[in-house]
C-alpha atoms as a PDB file:
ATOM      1  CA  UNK A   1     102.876 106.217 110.386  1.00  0.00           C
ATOM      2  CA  UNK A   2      99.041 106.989 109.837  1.00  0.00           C
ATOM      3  CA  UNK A   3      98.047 107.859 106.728  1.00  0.00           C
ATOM      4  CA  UNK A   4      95.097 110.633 106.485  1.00  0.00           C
ATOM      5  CA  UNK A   5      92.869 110.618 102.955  1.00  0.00           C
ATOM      6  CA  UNK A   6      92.409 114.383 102.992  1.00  0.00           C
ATOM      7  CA  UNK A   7      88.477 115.854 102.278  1.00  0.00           C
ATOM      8  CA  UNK A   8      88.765 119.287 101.644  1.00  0.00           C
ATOM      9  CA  UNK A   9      85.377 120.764 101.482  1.00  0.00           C
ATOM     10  CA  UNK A  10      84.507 124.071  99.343  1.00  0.00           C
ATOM     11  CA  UNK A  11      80.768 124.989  98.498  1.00  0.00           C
ATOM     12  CA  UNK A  12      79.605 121.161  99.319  1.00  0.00           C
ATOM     13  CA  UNK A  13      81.847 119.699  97.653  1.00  0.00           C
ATOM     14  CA  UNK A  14      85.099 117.416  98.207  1.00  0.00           C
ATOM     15  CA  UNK A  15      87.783 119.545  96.229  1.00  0.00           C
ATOM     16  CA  UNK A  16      91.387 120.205  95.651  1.00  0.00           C
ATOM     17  CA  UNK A  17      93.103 123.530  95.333  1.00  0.00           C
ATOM     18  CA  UNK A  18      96.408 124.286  93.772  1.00  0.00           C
ATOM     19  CA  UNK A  19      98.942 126.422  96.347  1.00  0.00           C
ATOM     20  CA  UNK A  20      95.910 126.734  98.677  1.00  0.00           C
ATOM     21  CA  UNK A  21      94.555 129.450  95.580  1.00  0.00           C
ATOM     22  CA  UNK A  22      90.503 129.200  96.099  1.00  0.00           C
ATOM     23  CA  UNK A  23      90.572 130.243  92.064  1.00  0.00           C
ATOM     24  CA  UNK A  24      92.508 126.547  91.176  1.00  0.00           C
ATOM     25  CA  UNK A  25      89.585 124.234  92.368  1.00  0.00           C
ATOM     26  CA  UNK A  26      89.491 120.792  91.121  1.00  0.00           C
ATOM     27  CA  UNK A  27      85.889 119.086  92.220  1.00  0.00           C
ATOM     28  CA  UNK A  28      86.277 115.372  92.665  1.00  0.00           C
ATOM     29  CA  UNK A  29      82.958 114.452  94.267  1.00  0.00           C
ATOM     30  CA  UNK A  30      80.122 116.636  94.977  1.00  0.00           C
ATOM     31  CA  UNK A  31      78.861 114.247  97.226  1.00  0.00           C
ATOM     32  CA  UNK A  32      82.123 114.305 100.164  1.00  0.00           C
ATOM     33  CA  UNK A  33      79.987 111.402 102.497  1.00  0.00           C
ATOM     34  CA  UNK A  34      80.618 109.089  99.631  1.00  0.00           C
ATOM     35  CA  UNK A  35      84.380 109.858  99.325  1.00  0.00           C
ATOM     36  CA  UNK A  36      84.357 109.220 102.544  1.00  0.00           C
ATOM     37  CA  UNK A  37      82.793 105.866 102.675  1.00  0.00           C
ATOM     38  CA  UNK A  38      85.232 104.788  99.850  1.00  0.00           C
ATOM     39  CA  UNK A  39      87.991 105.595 101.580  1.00  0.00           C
ATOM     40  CA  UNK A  40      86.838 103.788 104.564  1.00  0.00           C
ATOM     41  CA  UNK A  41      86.356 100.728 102.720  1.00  0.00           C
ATOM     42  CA  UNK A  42      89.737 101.198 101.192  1.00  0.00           C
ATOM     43  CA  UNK A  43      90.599 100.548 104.856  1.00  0.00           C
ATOM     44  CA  UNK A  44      91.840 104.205 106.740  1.00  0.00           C
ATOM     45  CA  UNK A  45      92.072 104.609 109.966  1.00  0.00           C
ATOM     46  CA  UNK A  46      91.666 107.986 110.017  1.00  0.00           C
ATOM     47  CA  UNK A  47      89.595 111.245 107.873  1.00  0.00           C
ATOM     48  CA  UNK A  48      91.298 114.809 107.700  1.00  0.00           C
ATOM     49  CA  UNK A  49      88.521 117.293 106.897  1.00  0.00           C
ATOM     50  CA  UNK A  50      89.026 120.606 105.791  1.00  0.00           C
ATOM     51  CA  UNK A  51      86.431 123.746 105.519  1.00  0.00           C
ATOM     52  CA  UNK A  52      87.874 126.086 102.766  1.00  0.00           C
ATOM     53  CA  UNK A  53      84.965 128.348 103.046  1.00  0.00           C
ATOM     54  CA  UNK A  54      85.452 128.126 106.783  1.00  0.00           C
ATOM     55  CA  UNK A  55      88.783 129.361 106.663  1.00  0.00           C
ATOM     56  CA  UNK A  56      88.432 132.263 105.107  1.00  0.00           C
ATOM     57  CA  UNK A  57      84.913 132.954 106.895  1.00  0.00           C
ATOM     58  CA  UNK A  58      86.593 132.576 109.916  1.00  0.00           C
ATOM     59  CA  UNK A  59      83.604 130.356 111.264  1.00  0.00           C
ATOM     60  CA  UNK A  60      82.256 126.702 110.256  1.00  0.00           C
ATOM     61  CA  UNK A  61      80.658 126.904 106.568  1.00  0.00           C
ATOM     62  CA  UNK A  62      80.249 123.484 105.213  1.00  0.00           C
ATOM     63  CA  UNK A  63      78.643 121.830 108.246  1.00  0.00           C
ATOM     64  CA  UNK A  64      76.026 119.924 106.637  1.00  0.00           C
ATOM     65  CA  UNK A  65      78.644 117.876 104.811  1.00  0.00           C
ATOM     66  CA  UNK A  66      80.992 117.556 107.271  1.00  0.00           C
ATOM     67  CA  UNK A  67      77.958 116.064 109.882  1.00  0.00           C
ATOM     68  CA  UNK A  68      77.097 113.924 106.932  1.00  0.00           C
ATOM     69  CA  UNK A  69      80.186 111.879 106.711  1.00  0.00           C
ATOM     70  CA  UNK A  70      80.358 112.174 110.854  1.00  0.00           C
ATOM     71  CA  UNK A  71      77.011 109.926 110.474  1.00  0.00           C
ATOM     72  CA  UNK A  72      78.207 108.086 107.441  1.00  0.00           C
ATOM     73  CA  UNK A  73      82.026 106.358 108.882  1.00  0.00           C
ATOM     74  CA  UNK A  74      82.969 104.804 112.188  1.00  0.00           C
ATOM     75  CA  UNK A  75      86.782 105.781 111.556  1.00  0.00           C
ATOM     76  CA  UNK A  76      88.090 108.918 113.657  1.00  0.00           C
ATOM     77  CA  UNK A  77      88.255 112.501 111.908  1.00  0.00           C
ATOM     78  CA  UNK A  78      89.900 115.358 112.276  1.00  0.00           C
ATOM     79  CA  UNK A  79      88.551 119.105 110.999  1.00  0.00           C
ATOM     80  CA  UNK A  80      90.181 122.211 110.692  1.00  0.00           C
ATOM     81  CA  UNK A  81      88.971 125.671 108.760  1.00  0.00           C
ATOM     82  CA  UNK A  82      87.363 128.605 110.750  1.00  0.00           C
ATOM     83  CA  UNK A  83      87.556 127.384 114.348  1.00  0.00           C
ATOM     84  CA  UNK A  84      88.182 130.193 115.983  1.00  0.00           C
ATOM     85  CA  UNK A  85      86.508 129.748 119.566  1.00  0.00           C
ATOM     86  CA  UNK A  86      85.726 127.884 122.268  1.00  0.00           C
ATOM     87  CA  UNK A  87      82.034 127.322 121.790  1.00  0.00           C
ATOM     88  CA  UNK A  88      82.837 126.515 117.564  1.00  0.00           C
ATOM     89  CA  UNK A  89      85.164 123.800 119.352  1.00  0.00           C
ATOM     90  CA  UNK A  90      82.881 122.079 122.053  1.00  0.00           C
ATOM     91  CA  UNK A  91      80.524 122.023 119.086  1.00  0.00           C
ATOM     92  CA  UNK A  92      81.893 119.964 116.853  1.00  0.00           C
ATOM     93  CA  UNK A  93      83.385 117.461 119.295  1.00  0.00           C
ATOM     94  CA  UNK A  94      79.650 117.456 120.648  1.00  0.00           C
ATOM     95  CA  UNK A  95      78.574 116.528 116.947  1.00  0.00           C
ATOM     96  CA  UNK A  96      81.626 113.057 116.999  1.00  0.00           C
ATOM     97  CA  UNK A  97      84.720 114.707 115.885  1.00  0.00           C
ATOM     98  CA  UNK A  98      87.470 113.002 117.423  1.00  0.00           C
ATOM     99  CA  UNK A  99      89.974 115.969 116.778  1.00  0.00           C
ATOM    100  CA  UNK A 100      89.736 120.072 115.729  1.00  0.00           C
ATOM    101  CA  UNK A 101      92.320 121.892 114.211  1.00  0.00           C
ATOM    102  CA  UNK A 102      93.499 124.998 115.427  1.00  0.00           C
ATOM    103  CA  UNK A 103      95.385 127.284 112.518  1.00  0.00           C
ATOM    104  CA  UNK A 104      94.587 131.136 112.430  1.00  0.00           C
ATOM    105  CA  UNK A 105      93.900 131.404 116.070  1.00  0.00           C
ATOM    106  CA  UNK A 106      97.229 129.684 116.961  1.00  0.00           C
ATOM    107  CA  UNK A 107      99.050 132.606 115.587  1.00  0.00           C
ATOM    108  CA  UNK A 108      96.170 135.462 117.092  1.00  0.00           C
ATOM    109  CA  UNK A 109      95.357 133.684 120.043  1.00  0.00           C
ATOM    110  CA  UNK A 110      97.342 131.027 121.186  1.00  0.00           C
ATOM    111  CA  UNK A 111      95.504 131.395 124.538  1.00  0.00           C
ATOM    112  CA  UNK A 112      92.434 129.645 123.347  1.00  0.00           C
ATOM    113  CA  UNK A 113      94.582 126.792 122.114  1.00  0.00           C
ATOM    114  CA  UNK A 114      95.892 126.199 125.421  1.00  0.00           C
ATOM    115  CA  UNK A 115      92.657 126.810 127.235  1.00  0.00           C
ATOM    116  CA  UNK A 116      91.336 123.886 124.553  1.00  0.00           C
ATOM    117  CA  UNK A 117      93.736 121.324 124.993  1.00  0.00           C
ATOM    118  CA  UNK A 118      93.257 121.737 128.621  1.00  0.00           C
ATOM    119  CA  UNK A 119      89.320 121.261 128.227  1.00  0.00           C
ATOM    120  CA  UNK A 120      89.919 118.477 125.592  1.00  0.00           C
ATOM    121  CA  UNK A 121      92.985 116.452 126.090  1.00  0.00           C
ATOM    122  CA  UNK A 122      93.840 114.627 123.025  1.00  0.00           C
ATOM    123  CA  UNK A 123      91.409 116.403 121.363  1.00  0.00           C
ATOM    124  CA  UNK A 124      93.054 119.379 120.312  1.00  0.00           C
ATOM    125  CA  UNK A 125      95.772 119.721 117.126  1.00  0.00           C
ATOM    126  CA  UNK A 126      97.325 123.008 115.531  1.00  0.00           C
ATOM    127  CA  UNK A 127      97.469 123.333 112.007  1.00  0.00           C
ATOM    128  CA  UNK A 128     100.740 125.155 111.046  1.00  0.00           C
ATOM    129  CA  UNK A 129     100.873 126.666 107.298  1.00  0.00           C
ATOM    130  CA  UNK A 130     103.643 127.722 105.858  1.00  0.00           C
ATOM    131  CA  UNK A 131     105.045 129.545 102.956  1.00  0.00           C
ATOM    132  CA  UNK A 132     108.780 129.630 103.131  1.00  0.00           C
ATOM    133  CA  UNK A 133     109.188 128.709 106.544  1.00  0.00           C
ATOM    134  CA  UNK A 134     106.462 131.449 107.995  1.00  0.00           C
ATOM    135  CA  UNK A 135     103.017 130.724 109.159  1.00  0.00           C
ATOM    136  CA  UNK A 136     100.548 132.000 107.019  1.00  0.00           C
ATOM    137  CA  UNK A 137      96.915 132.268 108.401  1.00  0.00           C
ATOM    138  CA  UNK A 138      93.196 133.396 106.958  1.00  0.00           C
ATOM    139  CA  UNK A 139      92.912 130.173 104.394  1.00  0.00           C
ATOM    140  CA  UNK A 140      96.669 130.823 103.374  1.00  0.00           C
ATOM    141  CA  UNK A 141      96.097 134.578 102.306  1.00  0.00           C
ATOM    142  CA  UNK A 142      97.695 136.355 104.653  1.00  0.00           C
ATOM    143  CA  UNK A 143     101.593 135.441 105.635  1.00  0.00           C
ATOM    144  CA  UNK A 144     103.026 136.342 108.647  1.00  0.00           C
ATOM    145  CA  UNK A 145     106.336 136.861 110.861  1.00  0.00           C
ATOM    146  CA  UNK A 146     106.354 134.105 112.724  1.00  0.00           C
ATOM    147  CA  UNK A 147     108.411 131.211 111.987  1.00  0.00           C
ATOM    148  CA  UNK A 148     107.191 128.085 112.194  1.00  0.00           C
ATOM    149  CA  UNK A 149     109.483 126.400 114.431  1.00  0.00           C
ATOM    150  CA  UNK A 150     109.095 128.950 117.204  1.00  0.00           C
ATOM    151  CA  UNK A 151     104.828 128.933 117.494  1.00  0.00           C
ATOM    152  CA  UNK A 152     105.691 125.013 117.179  1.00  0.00           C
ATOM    153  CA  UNK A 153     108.084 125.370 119.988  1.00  0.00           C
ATOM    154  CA  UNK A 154     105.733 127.781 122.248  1.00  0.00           C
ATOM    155  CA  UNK A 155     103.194 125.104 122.574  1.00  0.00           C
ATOM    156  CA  UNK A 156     105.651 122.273 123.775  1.00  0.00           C
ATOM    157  CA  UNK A 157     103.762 122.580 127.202  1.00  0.00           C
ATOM    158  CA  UNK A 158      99.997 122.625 126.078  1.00  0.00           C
ATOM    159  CA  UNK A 159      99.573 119.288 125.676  1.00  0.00           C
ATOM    160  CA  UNK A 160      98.307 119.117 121.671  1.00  0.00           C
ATOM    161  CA  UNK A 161      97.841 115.902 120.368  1.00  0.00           C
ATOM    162  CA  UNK A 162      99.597 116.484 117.439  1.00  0.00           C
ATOM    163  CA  UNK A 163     100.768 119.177 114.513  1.00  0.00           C
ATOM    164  CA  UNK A 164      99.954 119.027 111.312  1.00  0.00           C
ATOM    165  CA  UNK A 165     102.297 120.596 109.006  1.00  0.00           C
ATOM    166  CA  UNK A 166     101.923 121.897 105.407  1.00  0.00           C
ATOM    167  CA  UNK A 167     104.173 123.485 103.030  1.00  0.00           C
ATOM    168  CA  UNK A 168     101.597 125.787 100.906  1.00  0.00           C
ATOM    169  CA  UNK A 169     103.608 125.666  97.874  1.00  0.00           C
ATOM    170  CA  UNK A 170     103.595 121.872  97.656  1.00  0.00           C
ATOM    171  CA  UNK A 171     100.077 121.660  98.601  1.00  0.00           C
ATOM    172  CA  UNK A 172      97.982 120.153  95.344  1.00  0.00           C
ATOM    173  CA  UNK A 173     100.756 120.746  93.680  1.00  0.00           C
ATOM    174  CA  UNK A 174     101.981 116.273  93.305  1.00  0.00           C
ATOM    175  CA  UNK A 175     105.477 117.548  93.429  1.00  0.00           C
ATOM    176  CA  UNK A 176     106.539 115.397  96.903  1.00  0.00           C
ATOM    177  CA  UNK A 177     106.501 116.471 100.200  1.00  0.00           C
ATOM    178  CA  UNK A 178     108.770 118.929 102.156  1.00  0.00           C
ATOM    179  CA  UNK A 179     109.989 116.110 103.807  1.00  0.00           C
ATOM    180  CA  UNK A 180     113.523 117.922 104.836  1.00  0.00           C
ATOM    181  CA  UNK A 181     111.148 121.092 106.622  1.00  0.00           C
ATOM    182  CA  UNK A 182     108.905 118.506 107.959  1.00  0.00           C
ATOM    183  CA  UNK A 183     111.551 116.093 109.584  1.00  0.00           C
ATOM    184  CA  UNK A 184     113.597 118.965 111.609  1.00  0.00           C
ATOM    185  CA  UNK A 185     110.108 120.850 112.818  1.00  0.00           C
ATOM    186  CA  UNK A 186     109.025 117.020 114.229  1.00  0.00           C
ATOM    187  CA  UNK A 187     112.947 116.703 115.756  1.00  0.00           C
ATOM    188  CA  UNK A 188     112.281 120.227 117.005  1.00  0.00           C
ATOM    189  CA  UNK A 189     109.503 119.546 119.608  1.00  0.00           C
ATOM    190  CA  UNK A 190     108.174 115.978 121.221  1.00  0.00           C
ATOM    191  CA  UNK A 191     104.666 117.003 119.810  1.00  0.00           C
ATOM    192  CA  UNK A 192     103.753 114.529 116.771  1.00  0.00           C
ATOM    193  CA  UNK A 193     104.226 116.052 113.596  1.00  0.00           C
ATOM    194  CA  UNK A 194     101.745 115.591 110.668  1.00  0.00           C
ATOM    195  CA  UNK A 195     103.317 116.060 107.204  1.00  0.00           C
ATOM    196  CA  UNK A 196     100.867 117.730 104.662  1.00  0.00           C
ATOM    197  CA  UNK A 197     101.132 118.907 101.321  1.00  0.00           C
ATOM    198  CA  UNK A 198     102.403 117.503  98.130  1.00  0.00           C
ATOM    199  CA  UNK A 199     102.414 114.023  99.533  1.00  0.00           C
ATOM    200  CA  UNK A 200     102.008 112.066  95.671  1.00  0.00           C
ATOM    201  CA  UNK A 201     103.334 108.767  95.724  1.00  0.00           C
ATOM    202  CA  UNK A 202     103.952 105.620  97.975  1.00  0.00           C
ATOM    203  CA  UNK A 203     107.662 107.097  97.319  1.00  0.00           C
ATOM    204  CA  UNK A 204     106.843 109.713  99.591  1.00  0.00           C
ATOM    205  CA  UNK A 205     104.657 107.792 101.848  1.00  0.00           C
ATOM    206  CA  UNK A 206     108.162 105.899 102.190  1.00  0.00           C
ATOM    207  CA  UNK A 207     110.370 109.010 102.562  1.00  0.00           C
ATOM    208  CA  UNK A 208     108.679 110.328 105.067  1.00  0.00           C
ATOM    209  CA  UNK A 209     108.069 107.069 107.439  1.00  0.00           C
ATOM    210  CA  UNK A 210     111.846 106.291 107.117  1.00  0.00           C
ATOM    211  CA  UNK A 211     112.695 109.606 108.900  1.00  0.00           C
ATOM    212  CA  UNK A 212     111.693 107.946 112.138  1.00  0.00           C
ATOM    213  CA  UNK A 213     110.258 110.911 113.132  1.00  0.00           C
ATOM    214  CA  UNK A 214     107.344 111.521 111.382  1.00  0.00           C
ATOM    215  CA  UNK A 215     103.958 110.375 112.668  1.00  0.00           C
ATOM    216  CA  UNK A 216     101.477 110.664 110.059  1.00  0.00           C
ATOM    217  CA  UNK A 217     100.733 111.859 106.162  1.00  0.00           C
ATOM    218  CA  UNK A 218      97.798 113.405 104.442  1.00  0.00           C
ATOM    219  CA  UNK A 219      97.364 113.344 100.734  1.00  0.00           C
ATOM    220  CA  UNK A 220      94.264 114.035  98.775  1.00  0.00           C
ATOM    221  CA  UNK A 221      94.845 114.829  95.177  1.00  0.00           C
ATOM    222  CA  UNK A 222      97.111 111.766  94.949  1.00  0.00           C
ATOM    223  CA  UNK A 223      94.292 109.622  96.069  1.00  0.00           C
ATOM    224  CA  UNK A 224      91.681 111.183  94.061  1.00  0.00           C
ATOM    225  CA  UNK A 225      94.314 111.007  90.471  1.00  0.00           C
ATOM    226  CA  UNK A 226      95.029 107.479  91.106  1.00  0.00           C
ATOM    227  CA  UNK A 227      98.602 107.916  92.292  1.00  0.00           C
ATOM    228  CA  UNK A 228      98.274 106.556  95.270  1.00  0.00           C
ATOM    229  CA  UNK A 229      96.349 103.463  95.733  1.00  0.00           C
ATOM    230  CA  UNK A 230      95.001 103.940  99.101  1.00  0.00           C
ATOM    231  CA  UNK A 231      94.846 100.295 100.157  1.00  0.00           C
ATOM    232  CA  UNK A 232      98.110  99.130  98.976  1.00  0.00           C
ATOM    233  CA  UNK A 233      99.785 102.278 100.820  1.00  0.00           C
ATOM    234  CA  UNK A 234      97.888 101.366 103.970  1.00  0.00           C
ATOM    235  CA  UNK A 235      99.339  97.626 103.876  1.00  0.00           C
ATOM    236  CA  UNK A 236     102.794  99.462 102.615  1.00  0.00           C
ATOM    237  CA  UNK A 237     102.804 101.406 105.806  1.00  0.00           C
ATOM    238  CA  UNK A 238     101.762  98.845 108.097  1.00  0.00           C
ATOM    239  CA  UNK A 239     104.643  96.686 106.775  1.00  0.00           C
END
């Protein structure tokens, strides 16, 4: 199981929110290429990037950092926040990303994810949000109908490279994962699932790996509090 250090990124700097609420921001680096290069060193394999601003814009808004730890790391990263076309998408796979998120437009225009993991094989994940079991979209403010299971389910044939799945109200939150939600959405589909949110201990990190089914973790506050020491969870995973 791959574990992802998680840089969110709000007004330039590497934050955490509380519930996904843009009013509960915790800044723990104002300089997110630096984060990045410690958690490198720490020995990940992988970065998940997030664009808060982005999210809610609906288009890319903290560029200039996320380029800047692009340039900075040789490890593989993942973005997602306010790609919402095709163009946004070649753009910053042009710039080294190894892997964009698709959230919002997964629920309003699942077309364009297909279309994009078509173009970009491997290249293409969906970010599914959700707040009781329903996708919520727009940087978590709006909640929708659709259950989470079922958009997982309608992309079966797309060819994604993976889901990444977060319960909002464990999100920031250090209160464990969903791992229950998490473990029947990844036995629901052949896609690899991503668990996110509330991951807060190398007791999770352990939870969730011994479902069998899981193929990866994010956690951010965790790392950033100390209660995960990213090294010694890496070498915990890898056994």
């Amino acid at each position: 199981m791959i574990l992802y250090p998680a840089i969110d990124l709000k007004d330039g700097n590497a934050v955490r929110l509380v519930y996904g609420d843009m009013d509960q921001t915790t800044v723990f680096n104002d300089d997110p290429a630096a984060q990045a290069k410690d958690f490198v060193a720490a020995g990940c394999e992988w970065l998940h990037l997030v664009d808060l601003n982005g999210a809610f814009a609906g288009e890319p808004v903290n560029a200039a950092p996320v380029e800047a730890i692009l340039k900075a790391c040789p490890v593989p990263a993942q973005l997602g926040g306010g790609i919402r076309d095709m163009a946004t998408i070649e753009r910053w796979l042009d710039k080294g990303l190894t892997r964009v998120i698709l959230g919002t437009v997964a629920v309003e225009n699942p077309d364009l994810v297909r279309d994009a993991a078509k173009a970009f094989p491997s290249q293409v994940a969906v970010g599914l949000d959700a707040r009781n079991g329903r996708v919520a979209t727009r940087g978590w403010a709006e909640e929708t109908d659709v259950m989470v299971t079922d958009l997982a389910k309608s992309f079966e044939d797309a060819g994604i490279a993976a889901i990444i799945y977060t319960d909002i109200m464990r999100d920031g939150a250090m209160k464990g994962p969903n791992i229950d939600a998490t473990a029947a959405l990844a036995r629901a589909v052949d896609i690899p699932v991503i668990a996110s949110g509330g991951v807060s201990s190398t007791d999770d990190l352990t939870a969730l790996q011994e479902t069998g089914v899981i193929s990866g973790a994010i956690s951010g506050r965790a790392l950033y509090d100390g209660a995960i020491d990213l090294a010694a969870a890496l070498a915990q995973l890898k056994g």
